[in-house]
C-alpha atoms as a PDB file:
ATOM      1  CA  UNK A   1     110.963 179.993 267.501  1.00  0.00           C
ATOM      2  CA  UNK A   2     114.150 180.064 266.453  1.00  0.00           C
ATOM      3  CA  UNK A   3     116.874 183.058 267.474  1.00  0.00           C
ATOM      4  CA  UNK A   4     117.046 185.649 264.611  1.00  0.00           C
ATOM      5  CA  UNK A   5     121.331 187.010 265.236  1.00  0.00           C
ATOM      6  CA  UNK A   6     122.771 190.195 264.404  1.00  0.00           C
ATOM      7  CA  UNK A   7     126.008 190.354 262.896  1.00  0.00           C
ATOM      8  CA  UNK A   8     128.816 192.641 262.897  1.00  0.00           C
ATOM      9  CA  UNK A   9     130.694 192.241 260.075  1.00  0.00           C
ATOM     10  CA  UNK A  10     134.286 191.847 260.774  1.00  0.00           C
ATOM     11  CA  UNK A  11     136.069 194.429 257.660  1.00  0.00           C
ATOM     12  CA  UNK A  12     139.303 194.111 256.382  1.00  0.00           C
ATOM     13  CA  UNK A  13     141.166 197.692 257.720  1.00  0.00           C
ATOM     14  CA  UNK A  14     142.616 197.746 254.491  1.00  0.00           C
ATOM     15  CA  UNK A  15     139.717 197.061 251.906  1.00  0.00           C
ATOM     16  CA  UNK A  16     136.601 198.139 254.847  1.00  0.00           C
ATOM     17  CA  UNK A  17     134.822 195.364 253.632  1.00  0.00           C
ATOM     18  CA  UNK A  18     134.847 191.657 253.974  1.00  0.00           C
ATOM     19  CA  UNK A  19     136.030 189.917 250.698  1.00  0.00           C
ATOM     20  CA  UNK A  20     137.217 185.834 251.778  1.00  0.00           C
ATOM     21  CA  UNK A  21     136.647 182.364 250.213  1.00  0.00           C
ATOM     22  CA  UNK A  22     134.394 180.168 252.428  1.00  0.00           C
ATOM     23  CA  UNK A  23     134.468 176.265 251.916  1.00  0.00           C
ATOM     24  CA  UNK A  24     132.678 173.986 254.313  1.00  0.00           C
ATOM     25  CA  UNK A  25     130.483 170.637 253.818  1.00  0.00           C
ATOM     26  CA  UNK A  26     127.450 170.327 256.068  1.00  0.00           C
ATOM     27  CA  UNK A  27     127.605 173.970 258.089  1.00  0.00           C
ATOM     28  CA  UNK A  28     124.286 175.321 258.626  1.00  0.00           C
ATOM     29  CA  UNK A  29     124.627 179.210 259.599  1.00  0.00           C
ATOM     30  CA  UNK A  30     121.310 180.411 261.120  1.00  0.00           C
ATOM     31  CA  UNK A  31     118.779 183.435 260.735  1.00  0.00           C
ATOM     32  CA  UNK A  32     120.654 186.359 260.834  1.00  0.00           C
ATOM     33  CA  UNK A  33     120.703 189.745 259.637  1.00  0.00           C
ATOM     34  CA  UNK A  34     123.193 192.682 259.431  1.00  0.00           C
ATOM     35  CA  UNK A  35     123.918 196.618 257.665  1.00  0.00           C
ATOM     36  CA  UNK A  36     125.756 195.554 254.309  1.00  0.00           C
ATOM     37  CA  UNK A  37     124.837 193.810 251.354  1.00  0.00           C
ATOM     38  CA  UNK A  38     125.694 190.399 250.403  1.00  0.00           C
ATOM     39  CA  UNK A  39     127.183 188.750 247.424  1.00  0.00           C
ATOM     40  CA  UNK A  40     127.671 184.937 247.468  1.00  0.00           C
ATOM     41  CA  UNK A  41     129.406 183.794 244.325  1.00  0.00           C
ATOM     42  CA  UNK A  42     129.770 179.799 244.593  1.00  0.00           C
ATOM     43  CA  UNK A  43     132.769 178.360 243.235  1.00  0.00           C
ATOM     44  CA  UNK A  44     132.378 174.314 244.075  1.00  0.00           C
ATOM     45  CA  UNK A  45     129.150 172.250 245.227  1.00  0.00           C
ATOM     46  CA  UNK A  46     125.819 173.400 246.185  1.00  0.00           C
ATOM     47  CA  UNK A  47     124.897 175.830 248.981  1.00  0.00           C
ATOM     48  CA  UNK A  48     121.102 176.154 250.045  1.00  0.00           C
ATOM     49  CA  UNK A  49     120.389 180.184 250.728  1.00  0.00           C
ATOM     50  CA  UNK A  50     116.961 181.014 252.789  1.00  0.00           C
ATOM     51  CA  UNK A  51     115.774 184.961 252.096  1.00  0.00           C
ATOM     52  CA  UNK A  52     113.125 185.822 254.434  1.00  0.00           C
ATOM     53  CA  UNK A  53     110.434 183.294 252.768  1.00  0.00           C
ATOM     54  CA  UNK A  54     112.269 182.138 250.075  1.00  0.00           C
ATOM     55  CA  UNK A  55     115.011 179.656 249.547  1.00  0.00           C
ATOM     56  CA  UNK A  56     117.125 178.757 246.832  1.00  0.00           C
ATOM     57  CA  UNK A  57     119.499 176.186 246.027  1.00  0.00           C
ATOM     58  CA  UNK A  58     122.754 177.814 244.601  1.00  0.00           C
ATOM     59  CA  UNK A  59     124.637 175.727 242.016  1.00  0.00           C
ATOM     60  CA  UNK A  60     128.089 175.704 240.651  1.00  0.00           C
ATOM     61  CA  UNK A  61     128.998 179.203 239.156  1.00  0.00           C
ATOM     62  CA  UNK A  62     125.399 180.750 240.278  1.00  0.00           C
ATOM     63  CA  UNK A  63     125.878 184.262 242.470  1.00  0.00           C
ATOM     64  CA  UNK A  64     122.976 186.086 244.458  1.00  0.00           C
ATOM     65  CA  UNK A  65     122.945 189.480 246.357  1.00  0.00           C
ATOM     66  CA  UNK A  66     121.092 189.846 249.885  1.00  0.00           C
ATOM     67  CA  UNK A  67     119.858 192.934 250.328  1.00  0.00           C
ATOM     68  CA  UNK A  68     121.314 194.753 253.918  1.00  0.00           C
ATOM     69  CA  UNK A  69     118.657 194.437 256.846  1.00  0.00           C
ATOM     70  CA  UNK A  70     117.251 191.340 255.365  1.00  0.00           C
ATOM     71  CA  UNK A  71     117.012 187.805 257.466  1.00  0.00           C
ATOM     72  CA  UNK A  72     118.671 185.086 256.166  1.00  0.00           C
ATOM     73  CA  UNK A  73     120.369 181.696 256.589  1.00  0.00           C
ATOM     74  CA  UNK A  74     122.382 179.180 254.534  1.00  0.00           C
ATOM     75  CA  UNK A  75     123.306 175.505 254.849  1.00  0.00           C
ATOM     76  CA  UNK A  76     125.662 173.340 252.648  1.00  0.00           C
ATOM     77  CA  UNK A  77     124.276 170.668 251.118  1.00  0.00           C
ATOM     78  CA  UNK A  78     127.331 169.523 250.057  1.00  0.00           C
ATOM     79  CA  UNK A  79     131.176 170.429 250.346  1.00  0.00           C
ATOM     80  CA  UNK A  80     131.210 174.051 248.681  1.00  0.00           C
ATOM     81  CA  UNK A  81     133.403 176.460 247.890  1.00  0.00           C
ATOM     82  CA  UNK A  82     131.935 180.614 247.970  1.00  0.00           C
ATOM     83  CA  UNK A  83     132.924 183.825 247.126  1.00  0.00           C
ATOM     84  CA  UNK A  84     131.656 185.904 250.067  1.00  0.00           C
ATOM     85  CA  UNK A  85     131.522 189.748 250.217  1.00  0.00           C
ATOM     86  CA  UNK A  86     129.927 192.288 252.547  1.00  0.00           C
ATOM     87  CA  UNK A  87     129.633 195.861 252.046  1.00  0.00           C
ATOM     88  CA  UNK A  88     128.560 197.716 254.993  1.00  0.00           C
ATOM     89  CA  UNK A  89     125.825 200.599 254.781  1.00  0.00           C
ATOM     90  CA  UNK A  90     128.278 203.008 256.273  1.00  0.00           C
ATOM     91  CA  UNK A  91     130.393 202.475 253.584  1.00  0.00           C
ATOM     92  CA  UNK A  92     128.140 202.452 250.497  1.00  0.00           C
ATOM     93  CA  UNK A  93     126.516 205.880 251.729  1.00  0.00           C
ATOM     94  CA  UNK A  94     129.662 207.709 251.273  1.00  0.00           C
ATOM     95  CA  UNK A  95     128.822 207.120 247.561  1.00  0.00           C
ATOM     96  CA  UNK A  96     125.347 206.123 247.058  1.00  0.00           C
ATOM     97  CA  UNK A  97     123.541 208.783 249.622  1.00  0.00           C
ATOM     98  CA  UNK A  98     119.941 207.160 248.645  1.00  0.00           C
ATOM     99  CA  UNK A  99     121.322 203.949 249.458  1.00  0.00           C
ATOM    100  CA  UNK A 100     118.385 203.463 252.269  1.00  0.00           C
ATOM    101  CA  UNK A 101     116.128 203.575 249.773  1.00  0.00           C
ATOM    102  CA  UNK A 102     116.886 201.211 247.372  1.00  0.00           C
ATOM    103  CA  UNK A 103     117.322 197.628 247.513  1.00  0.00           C
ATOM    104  CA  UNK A 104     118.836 195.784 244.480  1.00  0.00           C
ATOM    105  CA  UNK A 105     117.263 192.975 242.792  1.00  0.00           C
ATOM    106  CA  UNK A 106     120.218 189.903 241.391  1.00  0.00           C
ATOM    107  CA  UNK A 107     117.978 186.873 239.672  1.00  0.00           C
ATOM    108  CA  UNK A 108     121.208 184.716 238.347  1.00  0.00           C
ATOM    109  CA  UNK A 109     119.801 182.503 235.678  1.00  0.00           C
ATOM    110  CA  UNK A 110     116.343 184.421 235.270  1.00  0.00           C
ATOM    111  CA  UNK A 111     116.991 187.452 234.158  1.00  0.00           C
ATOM    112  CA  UNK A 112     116.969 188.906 230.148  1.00  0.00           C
ATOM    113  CA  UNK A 113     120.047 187.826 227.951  1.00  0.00           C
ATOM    114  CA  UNK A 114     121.150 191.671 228.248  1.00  0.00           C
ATOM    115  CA  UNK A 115     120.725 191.472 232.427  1.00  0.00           C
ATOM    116  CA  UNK A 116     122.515 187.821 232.607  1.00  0.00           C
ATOM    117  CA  UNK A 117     125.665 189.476 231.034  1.00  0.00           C
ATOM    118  CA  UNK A 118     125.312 192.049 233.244  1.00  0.00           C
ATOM    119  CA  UNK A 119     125.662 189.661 236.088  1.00  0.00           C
ATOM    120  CA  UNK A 120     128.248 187.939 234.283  1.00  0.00           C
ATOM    121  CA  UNK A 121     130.397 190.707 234.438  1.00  0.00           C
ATOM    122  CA  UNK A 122     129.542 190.892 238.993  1.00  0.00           C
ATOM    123  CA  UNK A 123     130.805 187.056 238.726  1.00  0.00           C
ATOM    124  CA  UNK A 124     134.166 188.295 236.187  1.00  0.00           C
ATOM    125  CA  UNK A 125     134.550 191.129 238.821  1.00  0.00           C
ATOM    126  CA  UNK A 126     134.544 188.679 241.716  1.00  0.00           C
ATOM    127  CA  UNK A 127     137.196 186.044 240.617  1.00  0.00           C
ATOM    128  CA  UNK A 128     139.412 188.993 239.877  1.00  0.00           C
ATOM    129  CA  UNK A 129     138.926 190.560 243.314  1.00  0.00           C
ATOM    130  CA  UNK A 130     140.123 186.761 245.005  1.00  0.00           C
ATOM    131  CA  UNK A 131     142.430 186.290 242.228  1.00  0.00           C
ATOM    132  CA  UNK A 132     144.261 189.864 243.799  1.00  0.00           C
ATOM    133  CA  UNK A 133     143.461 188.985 247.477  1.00  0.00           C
ATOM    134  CA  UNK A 134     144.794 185.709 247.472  1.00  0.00           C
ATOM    135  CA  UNK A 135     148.043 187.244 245.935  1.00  0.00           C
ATOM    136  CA  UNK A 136     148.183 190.599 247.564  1.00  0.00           C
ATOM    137  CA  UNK A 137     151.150 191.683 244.994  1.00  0.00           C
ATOM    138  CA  UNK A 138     152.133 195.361 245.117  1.00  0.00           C
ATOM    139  CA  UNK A 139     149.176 197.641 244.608  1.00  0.00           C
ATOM    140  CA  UNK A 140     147.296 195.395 245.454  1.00  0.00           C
ATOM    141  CA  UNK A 141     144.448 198.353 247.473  1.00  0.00           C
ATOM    142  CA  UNK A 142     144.334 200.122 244.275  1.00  0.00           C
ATOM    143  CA  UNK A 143     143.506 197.081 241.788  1.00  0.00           C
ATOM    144  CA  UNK A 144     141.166 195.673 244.570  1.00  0.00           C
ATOM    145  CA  UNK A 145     138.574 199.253 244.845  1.00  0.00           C
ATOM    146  CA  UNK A 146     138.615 199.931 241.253  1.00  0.00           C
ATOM    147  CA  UNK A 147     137.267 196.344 240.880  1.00  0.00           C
ATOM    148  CA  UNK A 148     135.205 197.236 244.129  1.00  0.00           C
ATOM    149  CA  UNK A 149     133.845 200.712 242.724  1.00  0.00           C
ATOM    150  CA  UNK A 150     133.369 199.114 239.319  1.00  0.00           C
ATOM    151  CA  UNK A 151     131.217 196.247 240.769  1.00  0.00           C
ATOM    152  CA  UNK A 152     129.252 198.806 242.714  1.00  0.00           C
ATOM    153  CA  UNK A 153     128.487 200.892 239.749  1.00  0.00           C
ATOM    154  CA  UNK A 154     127.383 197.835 238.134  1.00  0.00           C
ATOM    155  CA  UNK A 155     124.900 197.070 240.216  1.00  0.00           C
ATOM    156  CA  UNK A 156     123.560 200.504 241.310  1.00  0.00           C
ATOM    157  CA  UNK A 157     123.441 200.993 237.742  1.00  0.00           C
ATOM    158  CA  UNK A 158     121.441 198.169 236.002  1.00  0.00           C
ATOM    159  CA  UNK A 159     119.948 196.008 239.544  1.00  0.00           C
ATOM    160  CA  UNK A 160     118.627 198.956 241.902  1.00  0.00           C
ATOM    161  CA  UNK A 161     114.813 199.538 242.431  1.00  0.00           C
ATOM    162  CA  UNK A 162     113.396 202.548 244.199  1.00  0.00           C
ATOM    163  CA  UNK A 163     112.022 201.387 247.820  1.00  0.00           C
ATOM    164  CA  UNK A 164     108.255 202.932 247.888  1.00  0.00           C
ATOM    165  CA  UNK A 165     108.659 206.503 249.811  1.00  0.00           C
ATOM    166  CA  UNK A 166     106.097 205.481 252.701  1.00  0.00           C
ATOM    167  CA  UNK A 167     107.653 202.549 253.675  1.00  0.00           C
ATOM    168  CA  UNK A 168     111.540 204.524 253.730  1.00  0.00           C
ATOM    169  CA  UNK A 169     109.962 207.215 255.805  1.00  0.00           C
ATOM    170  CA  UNK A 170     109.016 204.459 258.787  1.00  0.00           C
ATOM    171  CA  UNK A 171     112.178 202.670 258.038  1.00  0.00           C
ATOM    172  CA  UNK A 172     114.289 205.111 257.641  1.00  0.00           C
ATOM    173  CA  UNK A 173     113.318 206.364 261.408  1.00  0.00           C
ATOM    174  CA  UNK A 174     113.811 202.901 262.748  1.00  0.00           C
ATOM    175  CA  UNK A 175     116.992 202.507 261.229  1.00  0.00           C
ATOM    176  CA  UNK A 176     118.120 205.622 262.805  1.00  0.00           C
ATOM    177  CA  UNK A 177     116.997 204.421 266.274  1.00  0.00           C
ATOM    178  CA  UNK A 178     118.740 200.936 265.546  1.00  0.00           C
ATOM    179  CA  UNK A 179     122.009 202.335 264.605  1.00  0.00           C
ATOM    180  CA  UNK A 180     122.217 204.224 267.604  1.00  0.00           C
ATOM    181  CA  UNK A 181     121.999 201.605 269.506  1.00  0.00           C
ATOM    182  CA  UNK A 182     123.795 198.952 267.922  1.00  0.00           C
ATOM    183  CA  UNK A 183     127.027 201.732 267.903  1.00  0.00           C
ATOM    184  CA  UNK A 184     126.646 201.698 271.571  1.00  0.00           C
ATOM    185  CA  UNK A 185     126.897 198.295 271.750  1.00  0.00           C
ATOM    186  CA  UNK A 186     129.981 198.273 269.335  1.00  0.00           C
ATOM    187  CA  UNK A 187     131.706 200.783 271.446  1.00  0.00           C
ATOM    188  CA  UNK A 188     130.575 199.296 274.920  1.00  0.00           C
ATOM    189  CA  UNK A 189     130.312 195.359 274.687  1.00  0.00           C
ATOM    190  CA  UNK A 190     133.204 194.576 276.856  1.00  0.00           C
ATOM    191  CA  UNK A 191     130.987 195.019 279.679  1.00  0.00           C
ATOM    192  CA  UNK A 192     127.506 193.906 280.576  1.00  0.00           C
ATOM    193  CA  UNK A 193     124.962 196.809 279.020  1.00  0.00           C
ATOM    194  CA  UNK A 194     121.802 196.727 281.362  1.00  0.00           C
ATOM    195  CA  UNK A 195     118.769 196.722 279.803  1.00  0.00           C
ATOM    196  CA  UNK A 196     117.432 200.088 280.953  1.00  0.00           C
ATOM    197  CA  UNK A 197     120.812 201.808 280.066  1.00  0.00           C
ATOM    198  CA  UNK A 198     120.152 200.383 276.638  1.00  0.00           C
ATOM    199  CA  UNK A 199     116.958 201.893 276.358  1.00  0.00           C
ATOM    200  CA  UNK A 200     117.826 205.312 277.340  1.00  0.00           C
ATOM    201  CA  UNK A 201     120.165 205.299 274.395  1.00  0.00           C
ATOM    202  CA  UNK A 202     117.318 204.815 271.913  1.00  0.00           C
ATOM    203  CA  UNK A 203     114.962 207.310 274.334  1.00  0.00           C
ATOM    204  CA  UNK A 204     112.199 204.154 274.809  1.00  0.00           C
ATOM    205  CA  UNK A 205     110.748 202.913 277.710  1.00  0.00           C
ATOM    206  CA  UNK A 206     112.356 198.933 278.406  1.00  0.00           C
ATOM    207  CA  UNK A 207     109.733 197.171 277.195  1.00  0.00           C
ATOM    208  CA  UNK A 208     108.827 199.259 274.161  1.00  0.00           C
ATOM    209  CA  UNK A 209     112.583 198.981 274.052  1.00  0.00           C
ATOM    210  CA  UNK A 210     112.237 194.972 273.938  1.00  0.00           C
ATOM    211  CA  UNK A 211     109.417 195.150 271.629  1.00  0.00           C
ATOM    212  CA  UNK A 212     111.168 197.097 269.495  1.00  0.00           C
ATOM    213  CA  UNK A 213     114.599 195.796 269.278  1.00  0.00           C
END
């Protein structure tokens, strides 16, 4: 069975989200999950994406949006070139305070002629946040979030569905437990974290603990 990682994501100070350009030929990055939502906006070649059970091959000029707490995986198929950025939880809630129960839903290519502009516009939003990155002229903070902001609106606006209530409520108090314990590790991983110390953080026994992590 193959490892399923968690990642942090490593956030700009500046911007507190990742924004970068990613171009590789042949890298396979492995089942892993993490707290921010995903936007992959491919630029050159082909780059296969795996969502839980479904994969997709992404084509030249073809985005998709992974929902945060989701497993996933990509390999290139070929050299490719990607718009990549991550938006942690903690940040969206600052501004979206449902944000745990929604998920949003990105079909590039399938959607209705009004919801493909729509996503148009995410991919118009994108090139102009690298075209301001890779410049980083003066003001550059201010130009970068309203682009940032507007994108988010966007999205919140015209691609988020309601997550059914019963299913949040069990979530929601998982999440809670899992946050707690992955800020523990955040703020303690320069040393070895025994596994009953870990537990006692999320107030489990250690092998409910295991089970449940």
């Amino acid at each position: 069975m193959e490892k399923i990682n968690y990642e942090q994501i490593r956030t700009s100070v500046v911007t507190k989200v990742r924004f970068c350009t990613l171009t590789n030929k042949g890298r396979y990055v492995p089942n892993h999950w993490h707290r921010a939502i995903e936007l992959v906006y491919l630029l050159e070649g082909e780059l296969l994406v795996s969502v839980e059970n479904n994969s997709r091959i992404l084509h030249l000029g073809e985005c998709m949006l992974i929902n945060a707490n989701v497993i996933h995986s990509n390999k290139a198929i070929s050299f490719n070139k990607y718009i990549l950025l991550q938006i942690p939880l903690d940040f969206i809630e600052n501004f979206i305070s449902n944000i745990q129960q929604i998920k949003f839903v990105v079909n590039d290519g399938q959607e209705s002629e009004l919801k493909q502009q729509k996503i148009n516009k995410i991919k118009a939003f994108l090139r102009k946040m690298k075209e301001l990155d890779d410049k980083r002229e003066e003001n550059f903070l201010l130009y970068f979030n309203c682009l940032l902001f507007e994108l988010l609106c966007l999205i919140q606006r015209n691609f988020s569905e309601k997550v059914y209530q019963i299913d949040v409520s069990q979530k929601q108090q998982d999440l809670v437990k899992l946050n707690e314990v992955l800020d523990y590790v955040a703020k303690n991983y320069i040393r070895a974290i025994p596994l009953d110390e870990i537990a006692q953080v999320a107030g489990f026994q250690v092998k409910y603990f295991c089970r449940f992590f």
